[in-house]
N, C-alpha and C. Protein backbone atom coordinates (compact mmCIF):
# COMPACT_ATOMS: atom_id res chain seq x y z
N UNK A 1 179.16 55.45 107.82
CA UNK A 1 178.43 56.58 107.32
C UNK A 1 177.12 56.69 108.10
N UNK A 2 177.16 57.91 108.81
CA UNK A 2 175.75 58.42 109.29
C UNK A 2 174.64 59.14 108.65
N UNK A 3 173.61 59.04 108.66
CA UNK A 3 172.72 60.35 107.68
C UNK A 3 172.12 60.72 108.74
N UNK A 4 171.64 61.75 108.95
CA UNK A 4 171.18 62.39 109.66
C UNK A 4 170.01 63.48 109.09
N UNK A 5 170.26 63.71 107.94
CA UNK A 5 168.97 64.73 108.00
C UNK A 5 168.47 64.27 106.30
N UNK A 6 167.22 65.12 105.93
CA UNK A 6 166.79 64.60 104.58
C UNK A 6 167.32 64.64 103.58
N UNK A 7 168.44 66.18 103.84
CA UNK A 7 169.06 66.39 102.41
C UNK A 7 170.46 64.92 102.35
N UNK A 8 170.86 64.39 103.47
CA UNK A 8 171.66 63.53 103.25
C UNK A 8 171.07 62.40 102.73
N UNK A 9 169.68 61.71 103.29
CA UNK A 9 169.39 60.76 102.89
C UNK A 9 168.84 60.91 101.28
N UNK A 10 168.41 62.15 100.87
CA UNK A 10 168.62 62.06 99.21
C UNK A 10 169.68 62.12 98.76
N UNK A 11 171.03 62.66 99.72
CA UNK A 11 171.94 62.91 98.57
C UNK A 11 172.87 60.95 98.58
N UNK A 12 172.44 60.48 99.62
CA UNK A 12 172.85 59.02 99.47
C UNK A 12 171.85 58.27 98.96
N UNK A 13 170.82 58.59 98.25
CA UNK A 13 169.91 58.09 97.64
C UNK A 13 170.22 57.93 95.90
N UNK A 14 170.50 59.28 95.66
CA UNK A 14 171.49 59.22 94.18
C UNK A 14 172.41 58.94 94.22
N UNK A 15 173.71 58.69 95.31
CA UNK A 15 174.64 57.73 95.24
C UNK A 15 174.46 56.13 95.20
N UNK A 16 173.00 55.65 95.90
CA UNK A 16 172.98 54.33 95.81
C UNK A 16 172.44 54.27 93.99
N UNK A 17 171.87 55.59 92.90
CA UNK A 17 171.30 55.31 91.83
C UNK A 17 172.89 54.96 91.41
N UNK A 18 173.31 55.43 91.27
CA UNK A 18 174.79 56.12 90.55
C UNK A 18 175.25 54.47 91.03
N UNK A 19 175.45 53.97 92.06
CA UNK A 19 176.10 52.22 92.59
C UNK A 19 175.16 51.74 91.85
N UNK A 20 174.28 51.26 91.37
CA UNK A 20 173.09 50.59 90.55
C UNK A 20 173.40 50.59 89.38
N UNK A 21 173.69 51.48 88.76
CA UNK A 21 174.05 51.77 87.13
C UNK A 21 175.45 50.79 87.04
N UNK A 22 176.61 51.08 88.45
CA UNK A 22 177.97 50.44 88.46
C UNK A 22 177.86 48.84 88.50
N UNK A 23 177.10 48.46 89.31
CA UNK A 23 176.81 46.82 89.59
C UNK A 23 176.35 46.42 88.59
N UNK A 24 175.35 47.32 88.14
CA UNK A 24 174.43 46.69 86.62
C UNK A 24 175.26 45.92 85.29
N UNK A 25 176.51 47.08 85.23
CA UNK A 25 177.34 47.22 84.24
C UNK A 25 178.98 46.42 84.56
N UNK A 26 179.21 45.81 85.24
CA UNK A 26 180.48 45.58 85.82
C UNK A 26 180.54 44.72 87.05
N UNK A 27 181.19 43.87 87.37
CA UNK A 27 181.80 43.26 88.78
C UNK A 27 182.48 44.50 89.80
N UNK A 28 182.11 44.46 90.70
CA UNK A 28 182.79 45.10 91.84
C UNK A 28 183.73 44.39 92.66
N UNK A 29 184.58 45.16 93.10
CA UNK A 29 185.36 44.80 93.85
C UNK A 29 185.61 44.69 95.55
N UNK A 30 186.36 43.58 96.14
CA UNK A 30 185.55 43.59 97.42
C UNK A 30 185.56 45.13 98.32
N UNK A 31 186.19 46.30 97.75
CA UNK A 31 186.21 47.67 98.52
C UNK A 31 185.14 47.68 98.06
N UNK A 32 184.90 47.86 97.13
CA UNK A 32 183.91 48.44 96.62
C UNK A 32 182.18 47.96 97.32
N UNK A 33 182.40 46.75 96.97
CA UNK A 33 181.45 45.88 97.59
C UNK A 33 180.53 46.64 99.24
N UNK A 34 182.01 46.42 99.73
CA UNK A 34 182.27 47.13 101.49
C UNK A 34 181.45 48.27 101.62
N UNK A 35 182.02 49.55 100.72
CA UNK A 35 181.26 51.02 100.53
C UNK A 35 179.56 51.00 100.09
N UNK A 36 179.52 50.09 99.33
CA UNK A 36 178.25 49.70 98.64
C UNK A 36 177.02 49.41 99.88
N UNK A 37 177.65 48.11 100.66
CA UNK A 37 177.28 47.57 102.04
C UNK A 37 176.91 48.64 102.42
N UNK A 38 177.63 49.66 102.99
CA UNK A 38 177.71 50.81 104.08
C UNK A 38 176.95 51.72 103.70
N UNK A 39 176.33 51.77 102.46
CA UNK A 39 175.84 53.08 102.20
C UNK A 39 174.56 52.52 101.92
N UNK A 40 173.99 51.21 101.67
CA UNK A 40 172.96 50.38 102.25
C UNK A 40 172.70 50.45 103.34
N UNK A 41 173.39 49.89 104.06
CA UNK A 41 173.15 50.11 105.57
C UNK A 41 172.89 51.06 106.32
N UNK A 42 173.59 52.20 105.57
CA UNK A 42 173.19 53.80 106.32
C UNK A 42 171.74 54.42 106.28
N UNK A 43 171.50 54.12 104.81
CA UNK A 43 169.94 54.00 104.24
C UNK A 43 168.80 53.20 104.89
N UNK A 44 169.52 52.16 105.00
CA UNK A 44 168.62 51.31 106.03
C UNK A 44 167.76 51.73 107.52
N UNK A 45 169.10 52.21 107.98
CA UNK A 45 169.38 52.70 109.35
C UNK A 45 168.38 53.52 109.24
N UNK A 46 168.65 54.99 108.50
CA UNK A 46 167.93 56.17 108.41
C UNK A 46 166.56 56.06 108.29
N UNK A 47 166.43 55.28 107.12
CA UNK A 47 164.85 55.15 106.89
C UNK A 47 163.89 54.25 107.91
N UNK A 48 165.02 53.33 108.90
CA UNK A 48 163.89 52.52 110.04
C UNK A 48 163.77 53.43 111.29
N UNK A 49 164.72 54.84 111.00
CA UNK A 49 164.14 55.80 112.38
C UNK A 49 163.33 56.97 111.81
N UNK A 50 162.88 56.86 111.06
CA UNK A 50 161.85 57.62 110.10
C UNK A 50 160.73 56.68 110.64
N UNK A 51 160.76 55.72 109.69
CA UNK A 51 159.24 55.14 109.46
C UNK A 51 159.27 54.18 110.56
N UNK A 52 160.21 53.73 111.65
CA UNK A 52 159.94 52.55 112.33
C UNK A 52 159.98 51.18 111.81
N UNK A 53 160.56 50.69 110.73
CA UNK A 53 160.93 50.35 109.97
C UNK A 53 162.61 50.12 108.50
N UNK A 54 162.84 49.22 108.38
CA UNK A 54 164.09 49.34 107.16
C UNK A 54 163.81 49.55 106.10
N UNK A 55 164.72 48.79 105.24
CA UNK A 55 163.86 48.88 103.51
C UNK A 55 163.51 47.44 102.85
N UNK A 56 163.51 46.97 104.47
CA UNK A 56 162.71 45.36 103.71
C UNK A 56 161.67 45.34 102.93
N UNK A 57 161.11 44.98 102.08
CA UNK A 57 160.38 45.07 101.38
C UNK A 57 160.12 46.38 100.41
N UNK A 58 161.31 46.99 100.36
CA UNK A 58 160.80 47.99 99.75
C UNK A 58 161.34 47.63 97.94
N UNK A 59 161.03 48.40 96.89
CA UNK A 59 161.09 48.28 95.45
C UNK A 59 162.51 49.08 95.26
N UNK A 60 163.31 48.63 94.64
CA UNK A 60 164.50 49.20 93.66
C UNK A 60 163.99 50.28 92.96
């Protein structure tokens, strides 16, 4: 998964809320896990060519 512009990185921003509520409440499974990874990682990605930077340190 790529993001590319702002409206993606909010709209994978309420998908990582929406994965938060799922993990909170339940065990995942290793797909699941995988998608979870990836849509971390995409977030990651996006936000360290924004700010020059990842989301190390950043707050839940």
């Amino acid at each position: 998964m790529t993001i590319r512009t702002a409206a993606e990185y909010q709209q994978a921003l309420a998908r990582l809320d929406e994965w938060m509520k799922v993990v909170r409440t339940r065990s995942i499974s290793d797909a699941e896990s995988a998608e979870f990874d990836a849509l971390v990682d995409a977030l990651d990605a996006y936000n360290a060519t924004r700010s020059g930077s990842g989301l190390e340190g950043s707050q839940p």
